[in-house]
N, C-alpha and C. Protein backbone atom coordinates (compact mmCIF):
# COMPACT_ATOMS: atom_id res chain seq x y z
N UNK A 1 0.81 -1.20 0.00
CA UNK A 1 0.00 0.00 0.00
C UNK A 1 0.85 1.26 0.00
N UNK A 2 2.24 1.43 0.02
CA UNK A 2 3.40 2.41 -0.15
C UNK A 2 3.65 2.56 0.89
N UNK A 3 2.40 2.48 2.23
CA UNK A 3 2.90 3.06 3.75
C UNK A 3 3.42 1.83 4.57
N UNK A 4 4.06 2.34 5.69
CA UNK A 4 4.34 1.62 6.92
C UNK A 4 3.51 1.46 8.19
N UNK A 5 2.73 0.11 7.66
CA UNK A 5 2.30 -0.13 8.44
C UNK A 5 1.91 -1.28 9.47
N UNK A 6 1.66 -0.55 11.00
CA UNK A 6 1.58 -1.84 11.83
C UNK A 6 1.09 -2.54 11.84
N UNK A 7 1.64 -4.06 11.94
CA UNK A 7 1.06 -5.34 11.56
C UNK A 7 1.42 -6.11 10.52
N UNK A 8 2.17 -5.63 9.62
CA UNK A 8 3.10 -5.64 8.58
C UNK A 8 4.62 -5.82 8.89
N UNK A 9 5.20 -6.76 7.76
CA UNK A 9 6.79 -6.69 7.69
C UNK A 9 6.96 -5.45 6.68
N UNK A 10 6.91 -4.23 7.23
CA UNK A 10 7.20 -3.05 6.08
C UNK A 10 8.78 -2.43 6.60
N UNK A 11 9.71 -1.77 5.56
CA UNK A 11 10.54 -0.71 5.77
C UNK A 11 10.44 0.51 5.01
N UNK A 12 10.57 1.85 5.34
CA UNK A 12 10.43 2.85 4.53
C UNK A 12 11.24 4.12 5.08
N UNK A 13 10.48 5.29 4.36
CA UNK A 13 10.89 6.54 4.80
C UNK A 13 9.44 7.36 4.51
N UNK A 14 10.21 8.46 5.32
CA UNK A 14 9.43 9.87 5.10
C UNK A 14 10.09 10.64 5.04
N UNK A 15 9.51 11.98 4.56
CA UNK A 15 10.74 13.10 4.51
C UNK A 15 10.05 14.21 5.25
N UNK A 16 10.56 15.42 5.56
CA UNK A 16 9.49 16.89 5.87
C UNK A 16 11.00 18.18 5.34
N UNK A 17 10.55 19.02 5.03
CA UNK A 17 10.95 19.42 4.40
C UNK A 17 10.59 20.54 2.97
N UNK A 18 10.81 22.04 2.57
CA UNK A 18 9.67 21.92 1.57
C UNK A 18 10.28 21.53 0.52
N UNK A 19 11.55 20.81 0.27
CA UNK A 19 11.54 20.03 -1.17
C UNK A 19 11.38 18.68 -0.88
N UNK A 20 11.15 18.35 0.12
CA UNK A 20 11.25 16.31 0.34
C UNK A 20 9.54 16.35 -0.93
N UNK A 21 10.07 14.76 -1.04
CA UNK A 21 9.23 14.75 -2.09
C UNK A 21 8.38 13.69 -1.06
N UNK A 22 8.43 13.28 -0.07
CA UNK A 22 7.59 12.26 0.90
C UNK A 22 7.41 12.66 2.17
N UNK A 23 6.80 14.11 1.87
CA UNK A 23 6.38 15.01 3.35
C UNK A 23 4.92 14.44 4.01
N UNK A 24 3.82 13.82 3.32
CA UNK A 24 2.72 13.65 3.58
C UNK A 24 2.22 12.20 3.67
N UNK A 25 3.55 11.37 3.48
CA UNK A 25 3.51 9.75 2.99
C UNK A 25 4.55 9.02 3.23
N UNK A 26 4.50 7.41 3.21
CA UNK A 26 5.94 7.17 3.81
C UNK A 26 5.88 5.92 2.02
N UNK A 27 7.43 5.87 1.78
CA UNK A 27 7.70 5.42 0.74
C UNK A 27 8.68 3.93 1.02
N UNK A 28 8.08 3.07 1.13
CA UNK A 28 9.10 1.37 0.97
C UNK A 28 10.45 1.92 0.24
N UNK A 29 11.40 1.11 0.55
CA UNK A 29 12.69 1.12 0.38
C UNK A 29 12.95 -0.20 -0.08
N UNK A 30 13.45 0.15 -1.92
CA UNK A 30 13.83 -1.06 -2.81
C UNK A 30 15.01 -1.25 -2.86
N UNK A 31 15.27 -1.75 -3.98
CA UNK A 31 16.58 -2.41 -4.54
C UNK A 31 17.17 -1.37 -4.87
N UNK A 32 16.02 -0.39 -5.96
CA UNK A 32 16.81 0.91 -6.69
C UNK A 32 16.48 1.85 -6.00
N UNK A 33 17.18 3.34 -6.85
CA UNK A 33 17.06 4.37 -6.22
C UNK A 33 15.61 5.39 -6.20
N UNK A 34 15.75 5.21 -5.08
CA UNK A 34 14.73 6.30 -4.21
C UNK A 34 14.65 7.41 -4.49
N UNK A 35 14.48 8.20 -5.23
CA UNK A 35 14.87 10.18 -4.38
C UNK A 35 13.98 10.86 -3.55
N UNK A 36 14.80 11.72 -3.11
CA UNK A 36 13.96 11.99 -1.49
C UNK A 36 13.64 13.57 -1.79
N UNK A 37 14.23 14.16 -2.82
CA UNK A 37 14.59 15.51 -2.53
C UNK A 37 14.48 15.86 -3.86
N UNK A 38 13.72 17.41 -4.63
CA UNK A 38 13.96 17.29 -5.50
C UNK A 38 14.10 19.18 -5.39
N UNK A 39 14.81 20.31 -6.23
CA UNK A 39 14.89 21.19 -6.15
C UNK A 39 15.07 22.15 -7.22
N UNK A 40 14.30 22.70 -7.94
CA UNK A 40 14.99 23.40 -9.33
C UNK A 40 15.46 24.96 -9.22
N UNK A 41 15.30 25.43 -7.56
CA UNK A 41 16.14 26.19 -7.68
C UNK A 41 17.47 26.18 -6.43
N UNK A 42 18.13 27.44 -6.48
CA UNK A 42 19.71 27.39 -5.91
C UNK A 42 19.47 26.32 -4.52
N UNK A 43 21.00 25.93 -4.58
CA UNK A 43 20.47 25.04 -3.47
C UNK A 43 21.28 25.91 -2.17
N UNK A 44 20.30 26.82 -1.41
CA UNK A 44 21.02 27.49 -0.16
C UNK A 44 19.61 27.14 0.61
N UNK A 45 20.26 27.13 2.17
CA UNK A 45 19.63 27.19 2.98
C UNK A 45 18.06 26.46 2.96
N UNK A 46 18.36 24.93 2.35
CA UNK A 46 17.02 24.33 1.85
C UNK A 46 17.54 22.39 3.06
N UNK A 47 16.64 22.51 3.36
CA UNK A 47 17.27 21.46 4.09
C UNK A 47 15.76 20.61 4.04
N UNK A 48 16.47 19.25 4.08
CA UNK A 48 15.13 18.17 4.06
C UNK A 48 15.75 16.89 5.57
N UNK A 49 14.77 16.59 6.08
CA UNK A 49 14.60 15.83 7.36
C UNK A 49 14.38 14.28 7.01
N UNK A 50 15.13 13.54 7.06
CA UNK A 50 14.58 11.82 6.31
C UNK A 50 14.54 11.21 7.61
N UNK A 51 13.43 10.63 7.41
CA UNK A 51 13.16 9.94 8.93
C UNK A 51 12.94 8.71 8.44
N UNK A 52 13.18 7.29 9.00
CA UNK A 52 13.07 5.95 8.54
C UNK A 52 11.98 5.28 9.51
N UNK A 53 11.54 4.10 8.78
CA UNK A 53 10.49 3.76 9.39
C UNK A 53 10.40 2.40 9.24
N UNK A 54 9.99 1.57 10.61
CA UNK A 54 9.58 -0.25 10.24
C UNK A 54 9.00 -0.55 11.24
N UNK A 55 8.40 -1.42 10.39
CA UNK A 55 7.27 -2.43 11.39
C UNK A 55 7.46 -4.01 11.04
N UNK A 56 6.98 -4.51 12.04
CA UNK A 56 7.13 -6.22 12.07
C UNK A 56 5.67 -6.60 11.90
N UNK A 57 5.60 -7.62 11.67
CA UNK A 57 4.06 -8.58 11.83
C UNK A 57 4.59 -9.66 12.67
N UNK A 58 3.24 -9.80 13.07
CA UNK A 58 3.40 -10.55 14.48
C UNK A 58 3.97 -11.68 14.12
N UNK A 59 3.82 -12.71 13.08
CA UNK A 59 4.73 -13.77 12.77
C UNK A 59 6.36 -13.83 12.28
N UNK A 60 6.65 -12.70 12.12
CA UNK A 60 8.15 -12.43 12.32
C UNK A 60 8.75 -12.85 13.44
N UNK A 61 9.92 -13.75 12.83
CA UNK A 61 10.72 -14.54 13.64
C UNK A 61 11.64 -13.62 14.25
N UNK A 62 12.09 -13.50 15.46
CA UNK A 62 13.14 -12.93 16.02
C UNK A 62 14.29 -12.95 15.69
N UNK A 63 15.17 -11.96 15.58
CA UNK A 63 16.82 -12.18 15.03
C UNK A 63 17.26 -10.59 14.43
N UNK A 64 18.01 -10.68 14.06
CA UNK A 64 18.77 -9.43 13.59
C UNK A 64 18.74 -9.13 11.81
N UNK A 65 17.79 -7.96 12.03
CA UNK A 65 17.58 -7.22 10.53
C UNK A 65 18.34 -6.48 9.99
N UNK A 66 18.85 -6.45 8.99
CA UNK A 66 19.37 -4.54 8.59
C UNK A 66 19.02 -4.30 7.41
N UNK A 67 19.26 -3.26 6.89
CA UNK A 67 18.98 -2.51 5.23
C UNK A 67 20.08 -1.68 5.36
N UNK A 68 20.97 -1.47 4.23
CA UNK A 68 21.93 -0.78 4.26
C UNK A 68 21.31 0.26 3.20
N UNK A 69 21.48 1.96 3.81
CA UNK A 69 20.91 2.89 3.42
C UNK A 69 22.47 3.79 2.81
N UNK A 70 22.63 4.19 1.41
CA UNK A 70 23.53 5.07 0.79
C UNK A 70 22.64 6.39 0.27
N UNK A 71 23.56 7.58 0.87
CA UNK A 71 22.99 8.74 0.60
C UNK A 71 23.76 8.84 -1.20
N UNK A 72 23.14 9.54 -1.51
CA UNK A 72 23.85 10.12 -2.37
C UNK A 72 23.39 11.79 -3.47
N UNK A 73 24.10 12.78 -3.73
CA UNK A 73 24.10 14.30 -3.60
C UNK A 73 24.60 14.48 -5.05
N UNK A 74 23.24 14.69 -6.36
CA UNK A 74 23.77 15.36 -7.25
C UNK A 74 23.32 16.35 -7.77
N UNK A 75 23.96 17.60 -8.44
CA UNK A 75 23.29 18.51 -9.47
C UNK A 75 23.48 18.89 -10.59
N UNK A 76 22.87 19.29 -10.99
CA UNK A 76 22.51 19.41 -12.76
C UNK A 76 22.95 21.10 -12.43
N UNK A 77 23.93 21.59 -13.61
CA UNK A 77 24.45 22.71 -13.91
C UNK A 77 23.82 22.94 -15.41
């Protein structure tokens, strides 16, 4: 359903921010790339907040999870 939610094996994000592009919604986290942020003008004093998010379902087995998260920062001149 795109969100994170309880009762579910979900992982995601949200953003806040006024360029996050997932201020009002939370977005699953795939294989490929995500963008979180989008801006067409100068980039000063514009800052975006990424907050991560997960839930288990109750039949989830106990043990140790991870997702390895890479930022990455480009612009178009």
């Amino acid at each position: 359903d795109g969100a994170v939610s309880v009762g579910s094996s979900e992982y995601g994000l949200g953003t806040s921010g006024i360029s996050g592009l997932y201020n009002s919604s939370d977005m699953a986290i795939t294989g490929s790339s995500t963008p979180i942020m989008a801006d067409n003008g100068p980039a000063f004093n514009n800052q975006v907040a990424v907050t991560f998010k997960a839930a288990i379902a109750p039949s989830t087995r106990a043990g140790y999870y991870q997702h390895k998260v890479t930022f990455v920062c480009t612009g178009s001149f």
